[in-house]
C-alpha atoms as a PDB file:
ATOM      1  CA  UNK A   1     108.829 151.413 102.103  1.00  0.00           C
ATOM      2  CA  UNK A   2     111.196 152.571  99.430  1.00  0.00           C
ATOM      3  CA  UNK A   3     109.271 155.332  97.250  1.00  0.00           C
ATOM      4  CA  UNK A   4     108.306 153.984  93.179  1.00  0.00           C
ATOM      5  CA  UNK A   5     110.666 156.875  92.154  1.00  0.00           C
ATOM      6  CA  UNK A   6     113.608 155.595  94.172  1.00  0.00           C
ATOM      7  CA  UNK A   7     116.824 156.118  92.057  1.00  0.00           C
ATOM      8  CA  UNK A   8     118.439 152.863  90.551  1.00  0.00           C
ATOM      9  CA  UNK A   9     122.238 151.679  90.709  1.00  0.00           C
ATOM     10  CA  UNK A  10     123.845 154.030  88.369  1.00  0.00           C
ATOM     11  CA  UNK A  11     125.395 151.838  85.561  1.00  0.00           C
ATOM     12  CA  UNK A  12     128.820 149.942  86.076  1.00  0.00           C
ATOM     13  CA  UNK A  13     131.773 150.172  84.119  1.00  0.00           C
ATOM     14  CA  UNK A  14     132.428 148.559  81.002  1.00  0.00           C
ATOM     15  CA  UNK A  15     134.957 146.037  80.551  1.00  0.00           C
ATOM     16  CA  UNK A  16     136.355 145.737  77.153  1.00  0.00           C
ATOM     17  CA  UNK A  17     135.858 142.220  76.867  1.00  0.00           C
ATOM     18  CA  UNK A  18     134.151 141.529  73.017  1.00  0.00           C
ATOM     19  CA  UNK A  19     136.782 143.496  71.510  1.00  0.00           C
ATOM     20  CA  UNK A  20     136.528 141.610  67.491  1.00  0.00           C
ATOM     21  CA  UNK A  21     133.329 140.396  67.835  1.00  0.00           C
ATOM     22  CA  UNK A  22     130.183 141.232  66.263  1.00  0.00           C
ATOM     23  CA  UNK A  23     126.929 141.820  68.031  1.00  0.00           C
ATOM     24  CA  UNK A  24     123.194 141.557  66.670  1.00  0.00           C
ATOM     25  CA  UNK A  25     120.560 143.043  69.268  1.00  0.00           C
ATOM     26  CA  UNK A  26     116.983 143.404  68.197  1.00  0.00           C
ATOM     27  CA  UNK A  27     114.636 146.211  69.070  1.00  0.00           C
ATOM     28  CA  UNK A  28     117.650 148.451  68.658  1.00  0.00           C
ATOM     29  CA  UNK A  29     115.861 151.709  68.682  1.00  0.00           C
ATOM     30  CA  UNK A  30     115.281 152.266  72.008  1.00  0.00           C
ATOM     31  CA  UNK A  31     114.755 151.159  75.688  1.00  0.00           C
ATOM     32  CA  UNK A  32     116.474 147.620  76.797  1.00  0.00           C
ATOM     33  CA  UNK A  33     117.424 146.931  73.018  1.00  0.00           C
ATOM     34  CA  UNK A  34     119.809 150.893  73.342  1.00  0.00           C
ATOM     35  CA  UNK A  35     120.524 150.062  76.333  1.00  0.00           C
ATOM     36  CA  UNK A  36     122.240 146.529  75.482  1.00  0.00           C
ATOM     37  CA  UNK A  37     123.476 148.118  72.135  1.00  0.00           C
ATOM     38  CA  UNK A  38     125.161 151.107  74.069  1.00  0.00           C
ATOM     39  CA  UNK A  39     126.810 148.397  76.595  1.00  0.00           C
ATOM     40  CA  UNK A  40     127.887 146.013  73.930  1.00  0.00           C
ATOM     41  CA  UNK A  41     129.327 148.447  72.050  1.00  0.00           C
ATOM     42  CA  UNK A  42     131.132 150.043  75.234  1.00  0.00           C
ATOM     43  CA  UNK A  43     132.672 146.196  75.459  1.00  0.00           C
ATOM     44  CA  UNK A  44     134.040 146.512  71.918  1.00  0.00           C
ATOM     45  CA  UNK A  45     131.494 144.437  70.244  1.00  0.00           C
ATOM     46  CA  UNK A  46     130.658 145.491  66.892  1.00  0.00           C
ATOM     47  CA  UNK A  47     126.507 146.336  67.347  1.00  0.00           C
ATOM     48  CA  UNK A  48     124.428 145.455  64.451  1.00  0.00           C
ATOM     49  CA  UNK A  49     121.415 147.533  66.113  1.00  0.00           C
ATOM     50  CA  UNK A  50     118.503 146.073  64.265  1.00  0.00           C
ATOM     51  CA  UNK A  51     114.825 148.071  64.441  1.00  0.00           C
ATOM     52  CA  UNK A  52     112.103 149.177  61.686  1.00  0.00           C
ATOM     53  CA  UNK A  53     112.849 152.528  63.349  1.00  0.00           C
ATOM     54  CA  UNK A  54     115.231 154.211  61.001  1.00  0.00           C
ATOM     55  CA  UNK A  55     115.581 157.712  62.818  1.00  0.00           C
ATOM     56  CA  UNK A  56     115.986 156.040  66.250  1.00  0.00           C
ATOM     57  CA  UNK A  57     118.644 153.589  64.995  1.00  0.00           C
ATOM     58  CA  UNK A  58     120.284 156.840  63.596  1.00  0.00           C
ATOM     59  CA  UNK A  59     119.972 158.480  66.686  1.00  0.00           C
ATOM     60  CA  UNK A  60     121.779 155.387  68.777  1.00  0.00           C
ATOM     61  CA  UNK A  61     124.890 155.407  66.375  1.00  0.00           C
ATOM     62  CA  UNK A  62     125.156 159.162  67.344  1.00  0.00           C
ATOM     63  CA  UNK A  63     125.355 158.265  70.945  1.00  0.00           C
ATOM     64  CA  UNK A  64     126.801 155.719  70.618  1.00  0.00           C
ATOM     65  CA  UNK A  65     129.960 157.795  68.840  1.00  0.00           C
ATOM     66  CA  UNK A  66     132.974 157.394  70.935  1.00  0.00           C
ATOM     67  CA  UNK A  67     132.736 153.810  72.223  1.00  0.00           C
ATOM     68  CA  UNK A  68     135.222 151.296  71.400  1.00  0.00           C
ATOM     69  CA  UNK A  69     132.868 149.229  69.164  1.00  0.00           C
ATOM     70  CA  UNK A  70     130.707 151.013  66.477  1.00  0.00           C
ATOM     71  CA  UNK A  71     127.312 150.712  65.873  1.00  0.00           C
ATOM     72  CA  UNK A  72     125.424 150.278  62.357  1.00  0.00           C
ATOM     73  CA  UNK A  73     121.679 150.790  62.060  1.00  0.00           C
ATOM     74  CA  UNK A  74     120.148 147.689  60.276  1.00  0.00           C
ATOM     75  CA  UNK A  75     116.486 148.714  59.404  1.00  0.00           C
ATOM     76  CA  UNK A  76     114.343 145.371  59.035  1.00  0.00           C
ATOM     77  CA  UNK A  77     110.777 144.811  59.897  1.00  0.00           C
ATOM     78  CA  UNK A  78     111.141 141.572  62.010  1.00  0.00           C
ATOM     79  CA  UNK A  79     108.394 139.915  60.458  1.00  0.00           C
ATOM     80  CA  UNK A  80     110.141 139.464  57.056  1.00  0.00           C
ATOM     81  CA  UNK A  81     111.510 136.174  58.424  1.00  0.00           C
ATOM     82  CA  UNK A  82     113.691 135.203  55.238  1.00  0.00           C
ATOM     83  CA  UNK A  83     115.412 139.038  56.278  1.00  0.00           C
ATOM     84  CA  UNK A  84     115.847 138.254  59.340  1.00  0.00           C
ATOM     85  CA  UNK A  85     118.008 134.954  59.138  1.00  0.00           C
ATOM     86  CA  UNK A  86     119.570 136.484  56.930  1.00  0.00           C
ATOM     87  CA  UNK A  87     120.775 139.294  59.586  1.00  0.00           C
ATOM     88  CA  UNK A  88     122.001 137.133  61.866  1.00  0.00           C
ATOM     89  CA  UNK A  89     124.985 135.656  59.551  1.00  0.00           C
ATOM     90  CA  UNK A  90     128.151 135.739  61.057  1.00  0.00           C
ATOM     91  CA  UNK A  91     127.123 137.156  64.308  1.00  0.00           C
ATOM     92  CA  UNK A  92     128.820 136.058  67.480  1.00  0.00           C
ATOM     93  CA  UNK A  93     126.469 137.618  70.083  1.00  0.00           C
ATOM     94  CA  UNK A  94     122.529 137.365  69.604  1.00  0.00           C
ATOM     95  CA  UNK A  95     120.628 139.551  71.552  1.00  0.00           C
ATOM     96  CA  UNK A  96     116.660 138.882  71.100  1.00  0.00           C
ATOM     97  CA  UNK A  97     115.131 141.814  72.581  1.00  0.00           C
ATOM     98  CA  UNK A  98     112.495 142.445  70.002  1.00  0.00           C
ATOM     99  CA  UNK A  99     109.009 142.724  71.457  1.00  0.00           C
ATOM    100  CA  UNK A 100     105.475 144.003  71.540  1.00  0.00           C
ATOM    101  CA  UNK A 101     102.447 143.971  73.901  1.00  0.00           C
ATOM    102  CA  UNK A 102      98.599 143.985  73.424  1.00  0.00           C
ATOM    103  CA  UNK A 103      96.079 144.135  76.421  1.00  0.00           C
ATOM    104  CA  UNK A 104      92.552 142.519  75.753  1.00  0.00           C
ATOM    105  CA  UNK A 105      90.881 139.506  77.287  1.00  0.00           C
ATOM    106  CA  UNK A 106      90.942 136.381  75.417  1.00  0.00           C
ATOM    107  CA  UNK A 107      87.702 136.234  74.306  1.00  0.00           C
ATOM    108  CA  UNK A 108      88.109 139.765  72.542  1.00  0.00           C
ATOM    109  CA  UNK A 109      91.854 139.490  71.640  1.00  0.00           C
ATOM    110  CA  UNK A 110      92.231 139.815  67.975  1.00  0.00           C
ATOM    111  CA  UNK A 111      93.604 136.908  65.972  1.00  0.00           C
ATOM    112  CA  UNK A 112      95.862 138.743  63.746  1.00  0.00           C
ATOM    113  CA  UNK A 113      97.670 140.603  66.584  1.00  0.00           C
ATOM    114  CA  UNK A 114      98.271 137.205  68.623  1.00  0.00           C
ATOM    115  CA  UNK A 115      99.892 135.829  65.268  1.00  0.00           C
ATOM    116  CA  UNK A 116     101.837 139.358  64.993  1.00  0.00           C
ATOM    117  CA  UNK A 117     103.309 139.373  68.395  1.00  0.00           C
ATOM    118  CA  UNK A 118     104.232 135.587  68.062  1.00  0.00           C
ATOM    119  CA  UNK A 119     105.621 136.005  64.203  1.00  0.00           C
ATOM    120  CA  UNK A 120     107.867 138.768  66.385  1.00  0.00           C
ATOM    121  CA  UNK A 121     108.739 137.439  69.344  1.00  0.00           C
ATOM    122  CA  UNK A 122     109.274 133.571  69.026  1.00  0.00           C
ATOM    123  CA  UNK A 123     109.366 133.162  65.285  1.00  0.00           C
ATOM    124  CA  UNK A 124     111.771 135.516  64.514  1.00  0.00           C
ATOM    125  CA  UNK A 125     113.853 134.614  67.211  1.00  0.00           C
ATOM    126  CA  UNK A 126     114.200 131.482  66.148  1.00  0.00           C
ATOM    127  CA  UNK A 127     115.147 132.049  62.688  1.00  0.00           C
ATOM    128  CA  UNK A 128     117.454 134.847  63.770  1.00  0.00           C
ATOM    129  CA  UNK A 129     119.164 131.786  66.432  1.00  0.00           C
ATOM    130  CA  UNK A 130     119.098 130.060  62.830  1.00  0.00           C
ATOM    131  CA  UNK A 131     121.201 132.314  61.002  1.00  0.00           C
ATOM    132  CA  UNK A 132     123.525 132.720  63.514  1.00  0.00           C
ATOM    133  CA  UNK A 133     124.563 129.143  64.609  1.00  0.00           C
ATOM    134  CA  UNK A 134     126.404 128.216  61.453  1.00  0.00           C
ATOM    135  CA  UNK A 135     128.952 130.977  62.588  1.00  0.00           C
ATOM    136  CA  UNK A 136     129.013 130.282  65.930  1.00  0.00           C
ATOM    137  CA  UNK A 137     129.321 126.409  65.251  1.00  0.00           C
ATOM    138  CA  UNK A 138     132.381 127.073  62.793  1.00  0.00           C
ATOM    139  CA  UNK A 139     134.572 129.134  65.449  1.00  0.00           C
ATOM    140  CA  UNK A 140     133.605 127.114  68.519  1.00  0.00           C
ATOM    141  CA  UNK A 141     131.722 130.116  70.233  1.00  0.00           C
ATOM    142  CA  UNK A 142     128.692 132.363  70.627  1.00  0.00           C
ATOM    143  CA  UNK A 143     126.348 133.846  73.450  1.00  0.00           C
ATOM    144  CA  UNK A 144     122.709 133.721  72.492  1.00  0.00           C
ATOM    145  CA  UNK A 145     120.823 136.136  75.094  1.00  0.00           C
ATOM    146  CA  UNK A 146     117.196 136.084  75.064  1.00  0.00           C
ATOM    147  CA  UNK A 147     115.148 139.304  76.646  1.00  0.00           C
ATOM    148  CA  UNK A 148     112.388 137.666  78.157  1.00  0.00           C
ATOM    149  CA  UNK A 149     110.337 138.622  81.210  1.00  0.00           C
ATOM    150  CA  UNK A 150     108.940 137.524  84.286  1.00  0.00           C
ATOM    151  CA  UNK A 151     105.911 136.853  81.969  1.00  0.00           C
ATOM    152  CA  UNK A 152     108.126 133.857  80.983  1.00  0.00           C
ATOM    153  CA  UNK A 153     107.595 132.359  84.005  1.00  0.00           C
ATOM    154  CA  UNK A 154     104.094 133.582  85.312  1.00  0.00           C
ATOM    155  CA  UNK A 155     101.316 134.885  83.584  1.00  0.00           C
ATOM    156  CA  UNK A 156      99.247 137.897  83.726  1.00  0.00           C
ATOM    157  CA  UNK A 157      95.595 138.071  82.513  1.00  0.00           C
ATOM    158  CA  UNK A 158      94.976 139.552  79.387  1.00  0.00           C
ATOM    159  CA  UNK A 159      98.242 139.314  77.816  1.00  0.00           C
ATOM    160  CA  UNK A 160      97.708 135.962  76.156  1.00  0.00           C
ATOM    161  CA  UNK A 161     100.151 136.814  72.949  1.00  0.00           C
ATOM    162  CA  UNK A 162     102.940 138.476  75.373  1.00  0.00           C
ATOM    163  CA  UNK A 163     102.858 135.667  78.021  1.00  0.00           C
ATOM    164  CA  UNK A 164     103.122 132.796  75.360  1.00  0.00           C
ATOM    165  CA  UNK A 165     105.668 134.031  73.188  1.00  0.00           C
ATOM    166  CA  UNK A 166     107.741 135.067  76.378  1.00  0.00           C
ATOM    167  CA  UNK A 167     107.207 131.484  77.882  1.00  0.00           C
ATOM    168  CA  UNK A 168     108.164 129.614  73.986  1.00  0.00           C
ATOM    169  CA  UNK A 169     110.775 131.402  73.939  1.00  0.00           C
ATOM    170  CA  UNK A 170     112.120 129.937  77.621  1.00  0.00           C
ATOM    171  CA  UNK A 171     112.047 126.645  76.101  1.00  0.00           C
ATOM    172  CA  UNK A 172     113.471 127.485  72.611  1.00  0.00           C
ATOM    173  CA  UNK A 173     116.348 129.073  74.810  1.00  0.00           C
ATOM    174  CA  UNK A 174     117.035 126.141  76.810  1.00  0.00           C
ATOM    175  CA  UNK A 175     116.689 124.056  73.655  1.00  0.00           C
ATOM    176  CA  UNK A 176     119.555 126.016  72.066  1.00  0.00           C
ATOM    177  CA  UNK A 177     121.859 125.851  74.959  1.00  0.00           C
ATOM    178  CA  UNK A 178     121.229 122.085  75.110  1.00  0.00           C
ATOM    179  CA  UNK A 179     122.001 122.085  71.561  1.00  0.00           C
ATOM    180  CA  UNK A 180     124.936 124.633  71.307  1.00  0.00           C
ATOM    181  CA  UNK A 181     126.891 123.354  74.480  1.00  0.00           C
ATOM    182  CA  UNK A 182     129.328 120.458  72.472  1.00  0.00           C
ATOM    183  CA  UNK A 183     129.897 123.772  70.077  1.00  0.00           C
ATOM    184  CA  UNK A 184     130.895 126.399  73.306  1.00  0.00           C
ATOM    185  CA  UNK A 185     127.096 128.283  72.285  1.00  0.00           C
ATOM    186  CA  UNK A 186     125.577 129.376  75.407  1.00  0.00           C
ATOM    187  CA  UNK A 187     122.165 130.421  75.502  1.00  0.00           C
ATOM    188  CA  UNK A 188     120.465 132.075  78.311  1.00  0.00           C
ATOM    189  CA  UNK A 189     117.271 134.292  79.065  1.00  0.00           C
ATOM    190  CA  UNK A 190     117.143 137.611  80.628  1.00  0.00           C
ATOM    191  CA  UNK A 191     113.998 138.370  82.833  1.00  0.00           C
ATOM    192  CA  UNK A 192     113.339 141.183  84.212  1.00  0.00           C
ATOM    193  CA  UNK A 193     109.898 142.849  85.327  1.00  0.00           C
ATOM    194  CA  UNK A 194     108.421 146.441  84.911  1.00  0.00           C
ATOM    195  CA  UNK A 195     111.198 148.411  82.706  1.00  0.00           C
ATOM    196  CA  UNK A 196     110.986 151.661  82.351  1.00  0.00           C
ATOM    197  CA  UNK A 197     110.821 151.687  78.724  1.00  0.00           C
ATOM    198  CA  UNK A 198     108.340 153.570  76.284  1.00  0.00           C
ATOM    199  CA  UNK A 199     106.139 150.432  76.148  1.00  0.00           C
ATOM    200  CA  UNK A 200     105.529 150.512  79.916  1.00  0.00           C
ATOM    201  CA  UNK A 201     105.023 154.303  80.137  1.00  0.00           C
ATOM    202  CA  UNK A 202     102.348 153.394  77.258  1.00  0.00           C
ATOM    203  CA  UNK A 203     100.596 151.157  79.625  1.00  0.00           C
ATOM    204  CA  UNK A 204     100.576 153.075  82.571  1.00  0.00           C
ATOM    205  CA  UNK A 205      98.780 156.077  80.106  1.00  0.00           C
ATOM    206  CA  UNK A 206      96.298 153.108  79.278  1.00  0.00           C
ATOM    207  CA  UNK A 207      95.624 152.048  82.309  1.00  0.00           C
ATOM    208  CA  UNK A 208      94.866 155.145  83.911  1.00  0.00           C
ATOM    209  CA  UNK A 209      92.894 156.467  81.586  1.00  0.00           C
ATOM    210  CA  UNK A 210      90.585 153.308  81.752  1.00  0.00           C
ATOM    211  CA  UNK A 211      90.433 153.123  85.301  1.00  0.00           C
ATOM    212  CA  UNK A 212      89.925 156.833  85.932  1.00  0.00           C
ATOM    213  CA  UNK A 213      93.146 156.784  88.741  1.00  0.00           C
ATOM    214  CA  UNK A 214      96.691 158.660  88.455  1.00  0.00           C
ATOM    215  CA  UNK A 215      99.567 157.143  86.771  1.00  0.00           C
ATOM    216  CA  UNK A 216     101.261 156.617  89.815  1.00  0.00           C
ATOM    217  CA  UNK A 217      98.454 154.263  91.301  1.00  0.00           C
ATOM    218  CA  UNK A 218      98.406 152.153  88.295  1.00  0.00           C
ATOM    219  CA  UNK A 219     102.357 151.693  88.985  1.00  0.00           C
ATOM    220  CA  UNK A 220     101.891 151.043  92.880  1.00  0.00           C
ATOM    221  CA  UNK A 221      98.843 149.099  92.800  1.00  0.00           C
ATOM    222  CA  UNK A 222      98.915 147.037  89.456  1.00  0.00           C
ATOM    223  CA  UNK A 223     102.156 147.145  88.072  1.00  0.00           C
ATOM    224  CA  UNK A 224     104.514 147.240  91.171  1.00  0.00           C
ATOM    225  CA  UNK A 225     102.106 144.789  92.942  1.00  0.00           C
ATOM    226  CA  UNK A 226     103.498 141.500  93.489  1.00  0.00           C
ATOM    227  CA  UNK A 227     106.877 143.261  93.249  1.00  0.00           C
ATOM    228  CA  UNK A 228     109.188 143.603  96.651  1.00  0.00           C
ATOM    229  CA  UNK A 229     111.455 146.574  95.542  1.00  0.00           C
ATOM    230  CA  UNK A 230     108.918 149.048  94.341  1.00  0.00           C
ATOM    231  CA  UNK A 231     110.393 151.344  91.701  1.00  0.00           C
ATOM    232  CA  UNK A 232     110.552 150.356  88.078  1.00  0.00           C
ATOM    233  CA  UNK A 233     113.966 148.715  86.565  1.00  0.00           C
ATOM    234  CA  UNK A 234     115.691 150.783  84.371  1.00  0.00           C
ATOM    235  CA  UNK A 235     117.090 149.514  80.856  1.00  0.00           C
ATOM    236  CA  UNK A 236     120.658 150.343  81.643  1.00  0.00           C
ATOM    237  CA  UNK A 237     119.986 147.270  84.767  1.00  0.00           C
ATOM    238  CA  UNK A 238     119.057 144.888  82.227  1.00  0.00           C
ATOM    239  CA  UNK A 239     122.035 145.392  79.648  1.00  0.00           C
ATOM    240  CA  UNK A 240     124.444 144.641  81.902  1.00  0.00           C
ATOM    241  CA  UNK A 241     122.831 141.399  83.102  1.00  0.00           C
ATOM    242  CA  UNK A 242     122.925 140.949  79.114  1.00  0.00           C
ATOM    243  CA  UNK A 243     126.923 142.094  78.832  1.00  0.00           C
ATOM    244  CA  UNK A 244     127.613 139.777  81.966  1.00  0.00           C
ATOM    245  CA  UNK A 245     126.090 136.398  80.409  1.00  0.00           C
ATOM    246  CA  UNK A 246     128.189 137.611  77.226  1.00  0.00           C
ATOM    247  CA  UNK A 247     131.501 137.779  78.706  1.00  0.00           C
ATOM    248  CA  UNK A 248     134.032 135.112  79.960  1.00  0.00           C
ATOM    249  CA  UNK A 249     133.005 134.950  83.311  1.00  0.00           C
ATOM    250  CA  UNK A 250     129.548 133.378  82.440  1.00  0.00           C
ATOM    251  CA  UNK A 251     131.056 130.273  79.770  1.00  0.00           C
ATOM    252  CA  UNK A 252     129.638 127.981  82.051  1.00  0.00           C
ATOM    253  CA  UNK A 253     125.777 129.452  82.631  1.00  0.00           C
ATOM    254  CA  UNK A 254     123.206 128.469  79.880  1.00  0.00           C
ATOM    255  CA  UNK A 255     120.293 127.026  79.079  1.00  0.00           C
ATOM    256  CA  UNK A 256     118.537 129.431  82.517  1.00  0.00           C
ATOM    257  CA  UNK A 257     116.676 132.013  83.128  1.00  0.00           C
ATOM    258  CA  UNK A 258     118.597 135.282  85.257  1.00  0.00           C
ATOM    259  CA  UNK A 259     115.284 136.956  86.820  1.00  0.00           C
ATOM    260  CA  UNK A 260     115.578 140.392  87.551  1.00  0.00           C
ATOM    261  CA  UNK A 261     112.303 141.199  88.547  1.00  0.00           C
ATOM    262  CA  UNK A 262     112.668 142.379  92.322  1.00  0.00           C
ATOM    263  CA  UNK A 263     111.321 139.686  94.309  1.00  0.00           C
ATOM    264  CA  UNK A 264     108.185 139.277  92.077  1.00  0.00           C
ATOM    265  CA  UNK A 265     108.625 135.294  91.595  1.00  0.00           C
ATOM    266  CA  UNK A 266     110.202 134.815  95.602  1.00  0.00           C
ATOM    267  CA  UNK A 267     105.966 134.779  96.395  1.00  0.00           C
END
């Protein structure tokens, strides 16, 4: 069996293929929302990285020095929704990436966090899909790409807020590609399992301080469960399943789901 620790794919070479357009990607600041920022801009996008954290948006555009498109922080607090329309003008590539994740049965999850994590992750989509259509009606083409996960297509118990926003916003992804096909919009979701992203490394500190075990028995037994390639994915994995549904070769896939989640959903 191949060890949890077993090295990825290192990352594939950029093409150069959104050369004059302009990107939007939420959740900027780090994990899958750098790593599609980084890979966007290596494809000559122009990244409007878009976070509440200032210092990590500054600290993208400095690695991000060097790469054929530039990147400029946007600092907005995705649940100023008025804002956040208001971002997505004139983009040509959305990438909703934005999300957050609260563990607590139902009967004990707080109401105020479930609205929080939905205002995030399906509301603002949606208005951010609204500001950006206009543009990408007028010119006859966009790429919407939504980071979901393979909690849009199964659930998990005690993740109520994560697993419905994840699965509204499958269908407000297929709506838009139904929508945005006469106007060469495609829309698409990206879903991949266990990243290894801050959030994750957050739950597996959780998790193993409740239960009492190692870290690397909450990621074998609990997280890396139902999973058939047992290591985590890495960010870098994901933005190029982003950059691929973005580019030329992939005018003809939308309104689906790409599931990266290592034989997780082949049960």
């Amino acid at each position: 069996m191949t060890s949890p620790q077993a090295a990825a794919p290192g990352p594939v070479a950029a093409p150069s293929d959104l050369g004059g357009r302009t990107a939007l990607v939420t959740g900027a600041a780090g994990g899958i929302g750098r790593a599609c920022a980084l890979r966007l801009a290596a494809a000559g996008a122009k990244v409007r990285a878009v976070d509440r954290d200032a210092a990590g948006l500054e600290a993208l555009a400095a690695s991000a020095a060097g790469l054929p498109g530039p990147v400029e922080p946007y600092v907005l607090d995705l649940t100023d929704l008025e804002a956040a329309e208001a971002a997505a003008a004139g983009t040509d590539v959305l990438v909703n990436n934005a999300g957050l994740q609260h563990v607590a049965p139902l009967e004990e999850f707080p109401p105020d966090v479930f609205h929080t994590v939905l205002t995030v992750m399906l509301e603002a989509p949606f208005r951010l899909v609204r500001g950006a259509l206009p543009h990408m009606y007028g010119q006859g083409w966009g790429r919407i790409v939504n980071v979901s996960s393979v909690h849009g297509l199964r659930a998990s118990a005690y993740k109520s807020a994560y697993v419905a926003a994840k699965h509204g916003l499958e269908g407000l992804s297929k709506t838009a590609a139904l929508e945005g096909a006469p106007h060469g919009v495609t829309s698409n979701c990206v879903n991949p399992a266990y990243v290894r992203t801050p959030l994750v490394q957050r739950q597996l500190a959780d998790q193993a301080r409740t239960h009492g075990v190692p870290e690397e028995r909450v990621l074998t037994d609990v997280l890396l469960r139902d999973s058939a390639v047992k290591r985590l994915i890495e960010p870098e994995e994901v933005a190029e399943a982003v950059a691929y549904l973005c580019g030329p070769q992939a005018s003809f896939v939308t309104g689906t789901s790409l599931v990266l989640d290592g034989g997780w959903t082949a049960h």
